[in-house]
PDB file of N, CA and C in Angstrom:
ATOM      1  N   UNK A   1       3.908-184.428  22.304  1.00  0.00           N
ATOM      2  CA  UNK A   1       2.907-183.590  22.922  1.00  0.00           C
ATOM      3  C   UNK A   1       1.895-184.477  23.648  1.00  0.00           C
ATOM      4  N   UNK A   2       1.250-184.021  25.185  1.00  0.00           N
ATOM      5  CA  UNK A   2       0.731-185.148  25.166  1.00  0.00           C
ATOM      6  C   UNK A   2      -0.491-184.490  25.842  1.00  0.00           C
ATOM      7  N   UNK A   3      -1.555-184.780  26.039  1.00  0.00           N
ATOM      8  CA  UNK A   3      -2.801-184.833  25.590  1.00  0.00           C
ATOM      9  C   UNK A   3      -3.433-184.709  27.814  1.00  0.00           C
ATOM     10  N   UNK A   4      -4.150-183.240  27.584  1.00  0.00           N
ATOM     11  CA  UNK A   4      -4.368-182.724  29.091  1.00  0.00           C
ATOM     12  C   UNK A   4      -6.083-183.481  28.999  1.00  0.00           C
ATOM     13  N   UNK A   5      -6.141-183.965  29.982  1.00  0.00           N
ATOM     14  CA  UNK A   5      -7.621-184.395  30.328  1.00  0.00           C
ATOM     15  C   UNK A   5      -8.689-183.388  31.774  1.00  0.00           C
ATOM     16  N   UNK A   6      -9.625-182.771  31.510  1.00  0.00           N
ATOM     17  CA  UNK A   6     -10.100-182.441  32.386  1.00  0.00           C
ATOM     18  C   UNK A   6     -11.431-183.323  32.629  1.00  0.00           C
ATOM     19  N   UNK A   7     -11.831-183.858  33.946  1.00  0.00           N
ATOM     20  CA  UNK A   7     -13.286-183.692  34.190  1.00  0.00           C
ATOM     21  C   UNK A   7     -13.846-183.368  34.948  1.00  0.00           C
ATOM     22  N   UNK A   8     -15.038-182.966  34.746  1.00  0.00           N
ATOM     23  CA  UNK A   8     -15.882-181.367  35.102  1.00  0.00           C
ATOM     24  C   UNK A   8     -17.138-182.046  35.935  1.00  0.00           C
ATOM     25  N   UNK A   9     -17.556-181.157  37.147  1.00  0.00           N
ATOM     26  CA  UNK A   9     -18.877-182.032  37.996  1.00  0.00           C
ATOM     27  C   UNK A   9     -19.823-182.041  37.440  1.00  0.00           C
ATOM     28  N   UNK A  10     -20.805-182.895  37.144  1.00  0.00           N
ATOM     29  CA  UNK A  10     -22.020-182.923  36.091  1.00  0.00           C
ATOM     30  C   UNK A  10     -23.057-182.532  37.156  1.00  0.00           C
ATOM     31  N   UNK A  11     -22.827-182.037  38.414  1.00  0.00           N
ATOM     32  CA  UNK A  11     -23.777-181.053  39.350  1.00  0.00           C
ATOM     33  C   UNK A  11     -23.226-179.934  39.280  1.00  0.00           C
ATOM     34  N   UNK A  12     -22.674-179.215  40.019  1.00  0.00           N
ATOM     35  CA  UNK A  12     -21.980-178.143  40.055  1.00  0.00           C
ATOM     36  C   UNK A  12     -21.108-177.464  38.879  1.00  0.00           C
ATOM     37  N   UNK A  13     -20.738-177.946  37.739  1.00  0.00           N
ATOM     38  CA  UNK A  13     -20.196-177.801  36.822  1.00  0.00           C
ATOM     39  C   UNK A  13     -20.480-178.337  35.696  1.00  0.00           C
ATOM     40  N   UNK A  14     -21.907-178.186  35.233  1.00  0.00           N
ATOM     41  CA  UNK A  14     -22.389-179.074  34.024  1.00  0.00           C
ATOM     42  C   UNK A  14     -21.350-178.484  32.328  1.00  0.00           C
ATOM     43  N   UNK A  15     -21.905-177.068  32.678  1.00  0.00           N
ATOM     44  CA  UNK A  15     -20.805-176.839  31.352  1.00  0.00           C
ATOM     45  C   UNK A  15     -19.586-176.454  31.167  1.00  0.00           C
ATOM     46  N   UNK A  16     -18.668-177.188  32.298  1.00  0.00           N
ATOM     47  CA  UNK A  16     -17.658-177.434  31.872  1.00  0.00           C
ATOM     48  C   UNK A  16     -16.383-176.251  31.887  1.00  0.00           C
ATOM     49  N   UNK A  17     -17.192-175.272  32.680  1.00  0.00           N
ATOM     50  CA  UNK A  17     -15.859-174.249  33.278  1.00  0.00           C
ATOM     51  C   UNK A  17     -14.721-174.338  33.806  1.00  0.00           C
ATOM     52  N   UNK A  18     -13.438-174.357  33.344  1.00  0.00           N
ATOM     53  CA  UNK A  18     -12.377-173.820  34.176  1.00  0.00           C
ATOM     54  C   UNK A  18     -11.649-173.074  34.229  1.00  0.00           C
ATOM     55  N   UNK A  19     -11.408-172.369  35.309  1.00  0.00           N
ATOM     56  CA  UNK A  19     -10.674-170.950  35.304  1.00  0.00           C
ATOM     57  C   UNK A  19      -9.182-171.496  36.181  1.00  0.00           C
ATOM     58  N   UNK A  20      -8.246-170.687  36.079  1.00  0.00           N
ATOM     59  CA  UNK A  20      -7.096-171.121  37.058  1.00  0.00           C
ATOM     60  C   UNK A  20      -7.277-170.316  38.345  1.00  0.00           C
ATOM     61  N   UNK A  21      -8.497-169.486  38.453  1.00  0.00           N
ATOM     62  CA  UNK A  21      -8.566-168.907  39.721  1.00  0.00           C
ATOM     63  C   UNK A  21      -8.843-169.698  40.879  1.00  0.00           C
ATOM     64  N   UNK A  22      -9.484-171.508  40.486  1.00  0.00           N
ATOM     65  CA  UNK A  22     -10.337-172.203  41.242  1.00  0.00           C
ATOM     66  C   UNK A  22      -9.064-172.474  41.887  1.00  0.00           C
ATOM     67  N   UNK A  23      -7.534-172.496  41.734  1.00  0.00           N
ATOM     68  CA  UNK A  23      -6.565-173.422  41.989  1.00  0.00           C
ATOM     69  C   UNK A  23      -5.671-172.702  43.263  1.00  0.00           C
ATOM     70  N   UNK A  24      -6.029-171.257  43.399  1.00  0.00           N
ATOM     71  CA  UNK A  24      -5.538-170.741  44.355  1.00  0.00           C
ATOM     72  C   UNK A  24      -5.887-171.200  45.813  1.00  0.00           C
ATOM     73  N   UNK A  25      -6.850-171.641  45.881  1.00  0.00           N
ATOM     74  CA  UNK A  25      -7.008-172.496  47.307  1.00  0.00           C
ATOM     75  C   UNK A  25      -7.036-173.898  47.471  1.00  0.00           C
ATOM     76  N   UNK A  26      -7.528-174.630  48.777  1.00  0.00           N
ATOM     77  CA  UNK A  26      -7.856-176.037  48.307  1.00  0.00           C
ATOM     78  C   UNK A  26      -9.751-175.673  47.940  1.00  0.00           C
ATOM     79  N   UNK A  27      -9.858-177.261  47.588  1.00  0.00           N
ATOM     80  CA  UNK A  27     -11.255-177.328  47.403  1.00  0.00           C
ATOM     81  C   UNK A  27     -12.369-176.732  48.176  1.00  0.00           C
ATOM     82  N   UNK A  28     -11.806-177.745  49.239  1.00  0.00           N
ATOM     83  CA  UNK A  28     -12.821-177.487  50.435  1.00  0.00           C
ATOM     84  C   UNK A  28     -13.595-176.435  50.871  1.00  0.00           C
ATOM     85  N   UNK A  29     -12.539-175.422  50.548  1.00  0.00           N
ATOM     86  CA  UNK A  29     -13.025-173.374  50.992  1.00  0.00           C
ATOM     87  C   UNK A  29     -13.630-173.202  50.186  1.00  0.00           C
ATOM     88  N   UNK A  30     -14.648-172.621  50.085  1.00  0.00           N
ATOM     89  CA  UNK A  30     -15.597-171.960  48.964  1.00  0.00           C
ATOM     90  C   UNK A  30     -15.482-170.887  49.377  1.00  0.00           C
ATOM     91  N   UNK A  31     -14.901-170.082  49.420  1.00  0.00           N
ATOM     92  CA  UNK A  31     -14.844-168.816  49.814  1.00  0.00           C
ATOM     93  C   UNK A  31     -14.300-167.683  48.787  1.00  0.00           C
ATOM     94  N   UNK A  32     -14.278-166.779  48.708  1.00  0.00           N
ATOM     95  CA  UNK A  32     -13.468-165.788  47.725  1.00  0.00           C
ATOM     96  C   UNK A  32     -14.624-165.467  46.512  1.00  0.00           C
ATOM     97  N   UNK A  33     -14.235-164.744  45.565  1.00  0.00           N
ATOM     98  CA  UNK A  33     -14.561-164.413  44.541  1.00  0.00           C
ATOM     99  C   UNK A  33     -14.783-165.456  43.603  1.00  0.00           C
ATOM    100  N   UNK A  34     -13.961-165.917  43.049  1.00  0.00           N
ATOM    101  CA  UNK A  34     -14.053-167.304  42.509  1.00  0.00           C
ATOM    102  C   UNK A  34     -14.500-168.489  42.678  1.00  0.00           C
ATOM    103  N   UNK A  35     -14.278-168.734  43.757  1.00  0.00           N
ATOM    104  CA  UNK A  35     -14.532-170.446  44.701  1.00  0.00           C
ATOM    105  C   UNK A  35     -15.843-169.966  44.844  1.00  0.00           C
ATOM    106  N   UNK A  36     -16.470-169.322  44.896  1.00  0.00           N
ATOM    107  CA  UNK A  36     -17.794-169.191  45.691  1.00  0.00           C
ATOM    108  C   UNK A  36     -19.028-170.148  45.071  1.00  0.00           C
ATOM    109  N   UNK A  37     -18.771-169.949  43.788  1.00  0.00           N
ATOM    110  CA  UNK A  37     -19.661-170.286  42.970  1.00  0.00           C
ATOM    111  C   UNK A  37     -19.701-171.828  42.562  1.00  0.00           C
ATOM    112  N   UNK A  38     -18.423-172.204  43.466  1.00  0.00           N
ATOM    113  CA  UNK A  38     -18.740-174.059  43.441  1.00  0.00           C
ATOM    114  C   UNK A  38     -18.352-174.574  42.513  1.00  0.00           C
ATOM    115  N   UNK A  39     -18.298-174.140  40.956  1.00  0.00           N
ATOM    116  CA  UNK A  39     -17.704-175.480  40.104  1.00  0.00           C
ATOM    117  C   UNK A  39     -16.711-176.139  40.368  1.00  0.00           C
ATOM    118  N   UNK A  40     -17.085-177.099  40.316  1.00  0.00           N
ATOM    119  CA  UNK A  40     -15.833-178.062  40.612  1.00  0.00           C
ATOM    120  C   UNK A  40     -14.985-179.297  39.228  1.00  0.00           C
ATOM    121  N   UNK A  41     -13.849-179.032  38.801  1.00  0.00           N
ATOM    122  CA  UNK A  41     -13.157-179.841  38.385  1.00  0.00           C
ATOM    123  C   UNK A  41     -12.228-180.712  38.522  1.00  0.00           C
ATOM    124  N   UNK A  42     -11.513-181.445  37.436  1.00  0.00           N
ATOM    125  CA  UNK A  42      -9.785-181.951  37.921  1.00  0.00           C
ATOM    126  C   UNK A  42      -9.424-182.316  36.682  1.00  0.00           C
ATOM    127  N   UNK A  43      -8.325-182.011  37.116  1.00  0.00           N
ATOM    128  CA  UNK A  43      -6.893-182.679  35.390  1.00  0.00           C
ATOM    129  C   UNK A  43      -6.595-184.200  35.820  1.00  0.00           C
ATOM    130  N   UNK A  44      -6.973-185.152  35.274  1.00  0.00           N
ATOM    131  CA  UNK A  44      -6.617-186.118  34.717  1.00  0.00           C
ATOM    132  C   UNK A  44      -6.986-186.562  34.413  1.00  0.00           C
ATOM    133  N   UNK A  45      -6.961-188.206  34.675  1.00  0.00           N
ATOM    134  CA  UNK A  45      -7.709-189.740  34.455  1.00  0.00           C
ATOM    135  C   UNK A  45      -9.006-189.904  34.941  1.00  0.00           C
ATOM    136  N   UNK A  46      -9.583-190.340  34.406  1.00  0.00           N
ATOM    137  CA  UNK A  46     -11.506-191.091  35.531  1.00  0.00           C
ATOM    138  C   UNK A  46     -10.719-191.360  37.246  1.00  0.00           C
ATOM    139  N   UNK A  47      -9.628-192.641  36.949  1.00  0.00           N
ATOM    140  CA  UNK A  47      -9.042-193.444  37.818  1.00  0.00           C
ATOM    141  C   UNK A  47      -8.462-192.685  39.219  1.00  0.00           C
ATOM    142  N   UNK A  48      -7.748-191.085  38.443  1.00  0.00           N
ATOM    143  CA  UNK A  48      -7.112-190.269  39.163  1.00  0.00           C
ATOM    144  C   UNK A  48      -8.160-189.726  39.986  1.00  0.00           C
ATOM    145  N   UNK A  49      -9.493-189.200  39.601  1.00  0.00           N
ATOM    146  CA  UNK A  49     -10.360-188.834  40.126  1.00  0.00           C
ATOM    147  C   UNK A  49     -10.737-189.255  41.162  1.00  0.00           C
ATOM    148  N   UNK A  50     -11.157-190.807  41.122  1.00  0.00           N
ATOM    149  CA  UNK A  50     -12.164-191.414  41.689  1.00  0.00           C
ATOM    150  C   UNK A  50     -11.044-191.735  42.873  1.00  0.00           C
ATOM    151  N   UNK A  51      -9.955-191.525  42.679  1.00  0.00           N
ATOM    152  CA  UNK A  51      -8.865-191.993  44.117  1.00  0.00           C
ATOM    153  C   UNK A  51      -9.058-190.640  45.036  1.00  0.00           C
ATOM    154  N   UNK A  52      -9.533-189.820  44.070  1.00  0.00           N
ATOM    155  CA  UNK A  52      -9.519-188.370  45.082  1.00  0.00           C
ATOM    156  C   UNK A  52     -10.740-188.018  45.318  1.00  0.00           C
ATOM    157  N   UNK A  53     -11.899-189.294  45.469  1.00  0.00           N
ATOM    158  CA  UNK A  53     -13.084-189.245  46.041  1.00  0.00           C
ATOM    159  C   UNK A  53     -14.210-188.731  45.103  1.00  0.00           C
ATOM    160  N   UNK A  54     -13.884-188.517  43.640  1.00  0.00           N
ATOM    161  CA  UNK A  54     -14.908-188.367  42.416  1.00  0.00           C
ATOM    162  C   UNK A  54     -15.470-189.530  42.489  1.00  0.00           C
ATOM    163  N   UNK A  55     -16.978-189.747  41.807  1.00  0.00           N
ATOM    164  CA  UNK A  55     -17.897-190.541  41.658  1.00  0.00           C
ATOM    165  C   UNK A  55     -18.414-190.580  40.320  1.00  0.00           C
ATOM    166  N   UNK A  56     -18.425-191.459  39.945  1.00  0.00           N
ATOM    167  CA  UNK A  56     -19.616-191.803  38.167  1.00  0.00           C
ATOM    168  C   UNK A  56     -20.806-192.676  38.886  1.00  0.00           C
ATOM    169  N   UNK A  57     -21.980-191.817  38.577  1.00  0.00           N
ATOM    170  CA  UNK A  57     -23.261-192.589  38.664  1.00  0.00           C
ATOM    171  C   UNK A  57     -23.782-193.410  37.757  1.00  0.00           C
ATOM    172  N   UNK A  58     -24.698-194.382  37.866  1.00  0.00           N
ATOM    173  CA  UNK A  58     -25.697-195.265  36.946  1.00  0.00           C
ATOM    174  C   UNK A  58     -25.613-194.514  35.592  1.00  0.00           C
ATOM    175  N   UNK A  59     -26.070-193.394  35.539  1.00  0.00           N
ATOM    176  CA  UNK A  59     -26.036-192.328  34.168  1.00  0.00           C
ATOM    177  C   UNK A  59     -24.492-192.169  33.646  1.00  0.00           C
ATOM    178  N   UNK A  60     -23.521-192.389  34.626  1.00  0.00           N
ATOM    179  CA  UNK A  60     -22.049-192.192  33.585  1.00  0.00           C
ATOM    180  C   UNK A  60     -22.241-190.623  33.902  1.00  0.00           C
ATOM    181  N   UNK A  61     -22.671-189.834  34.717  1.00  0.00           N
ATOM    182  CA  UNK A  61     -22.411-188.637  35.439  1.00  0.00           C
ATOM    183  C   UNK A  61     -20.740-188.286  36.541  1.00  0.00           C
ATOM    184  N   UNK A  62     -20.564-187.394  36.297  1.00  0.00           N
ATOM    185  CA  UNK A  62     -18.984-187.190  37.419  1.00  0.00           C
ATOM    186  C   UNK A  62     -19.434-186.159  38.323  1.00  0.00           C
ATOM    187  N   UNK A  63     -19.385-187.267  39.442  1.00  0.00           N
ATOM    188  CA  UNK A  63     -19.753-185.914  40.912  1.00  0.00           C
ATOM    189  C   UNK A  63     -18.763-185.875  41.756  1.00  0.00           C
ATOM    190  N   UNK A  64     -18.245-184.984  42.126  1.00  0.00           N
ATOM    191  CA  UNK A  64     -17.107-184.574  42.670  1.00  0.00           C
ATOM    192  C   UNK A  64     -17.491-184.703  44.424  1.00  0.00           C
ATOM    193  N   UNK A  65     -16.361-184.966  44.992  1.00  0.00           N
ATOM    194  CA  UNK A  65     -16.467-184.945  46.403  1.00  0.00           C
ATOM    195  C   UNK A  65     -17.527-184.053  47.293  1.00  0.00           C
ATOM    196  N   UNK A  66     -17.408-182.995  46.981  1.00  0.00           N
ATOM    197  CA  UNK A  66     -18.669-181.931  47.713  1.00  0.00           C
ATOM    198  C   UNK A  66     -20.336-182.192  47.080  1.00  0.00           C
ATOM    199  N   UNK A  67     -19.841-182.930  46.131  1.00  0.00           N
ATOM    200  CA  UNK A  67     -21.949-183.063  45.457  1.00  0.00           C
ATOM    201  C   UNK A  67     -22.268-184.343  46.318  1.00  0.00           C
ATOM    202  N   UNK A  68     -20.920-185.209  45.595  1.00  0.00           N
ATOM    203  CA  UNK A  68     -21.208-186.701  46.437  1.00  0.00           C
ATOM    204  C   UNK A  68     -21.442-186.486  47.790  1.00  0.00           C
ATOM    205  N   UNK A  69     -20.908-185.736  48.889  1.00  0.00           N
ATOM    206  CA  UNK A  69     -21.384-185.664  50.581  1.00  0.00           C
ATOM    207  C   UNK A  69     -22.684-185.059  50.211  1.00  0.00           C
ATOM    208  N   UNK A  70     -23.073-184.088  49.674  1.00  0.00           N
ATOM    209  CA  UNK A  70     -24.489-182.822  49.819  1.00  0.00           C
ATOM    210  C   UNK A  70     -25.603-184.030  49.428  1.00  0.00           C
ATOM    211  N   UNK A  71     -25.342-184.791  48.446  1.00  0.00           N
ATOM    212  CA  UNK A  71     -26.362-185.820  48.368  1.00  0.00           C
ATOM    213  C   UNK A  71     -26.475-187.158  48.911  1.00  0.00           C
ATOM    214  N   UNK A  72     -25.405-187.422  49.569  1.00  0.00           N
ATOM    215  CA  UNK A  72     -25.816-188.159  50.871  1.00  0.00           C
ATOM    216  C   UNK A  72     -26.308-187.731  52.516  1.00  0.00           C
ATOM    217  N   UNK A  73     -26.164-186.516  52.266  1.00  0.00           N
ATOM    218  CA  UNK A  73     -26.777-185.491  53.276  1.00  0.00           C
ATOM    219  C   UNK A  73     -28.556-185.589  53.348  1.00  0.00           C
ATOM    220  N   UNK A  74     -28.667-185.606  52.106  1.00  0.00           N
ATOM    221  CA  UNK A  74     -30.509-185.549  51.910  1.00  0.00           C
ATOM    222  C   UNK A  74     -30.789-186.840  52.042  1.00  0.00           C
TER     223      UNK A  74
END
């Protein structure tokens, strides 16, 4: 049996929601019923993440691609 890893955006997703509704689109769209509301996750590794543009801050925080651009925006 082997062992599912999620991690969850520590902006947009502090506690850690996931629904399988988020998976019907890509990320990018926030659109729909579901997506709207922005949490953002992923199934795997730190490593897997951070190749798909996740971030860990100074704090050991996980910000996902859309927090990481919105706060280089400001």
């Amino acid at each position: 049996m082997s062992i599912r890893t999620f991690i969850f955006c520590d902006i947009c997703n502090p506690q850690g929601l996931r629904s399988i509704e988020f998976r019907r689109r890509p990320r990018n769209d926030r659109t729909g019923r579901r997506l709207s509301d922005g949490r953002s996750w992923i199934e795997g590794t730190i490593s897997a993440a951070v190749e798909n543009g996740w971030s860990i801050n100074s704090e050991g925080k996980h910000i996902c691609p859309v927090c990481k651009e919105h706060m280089q925006l400001e």
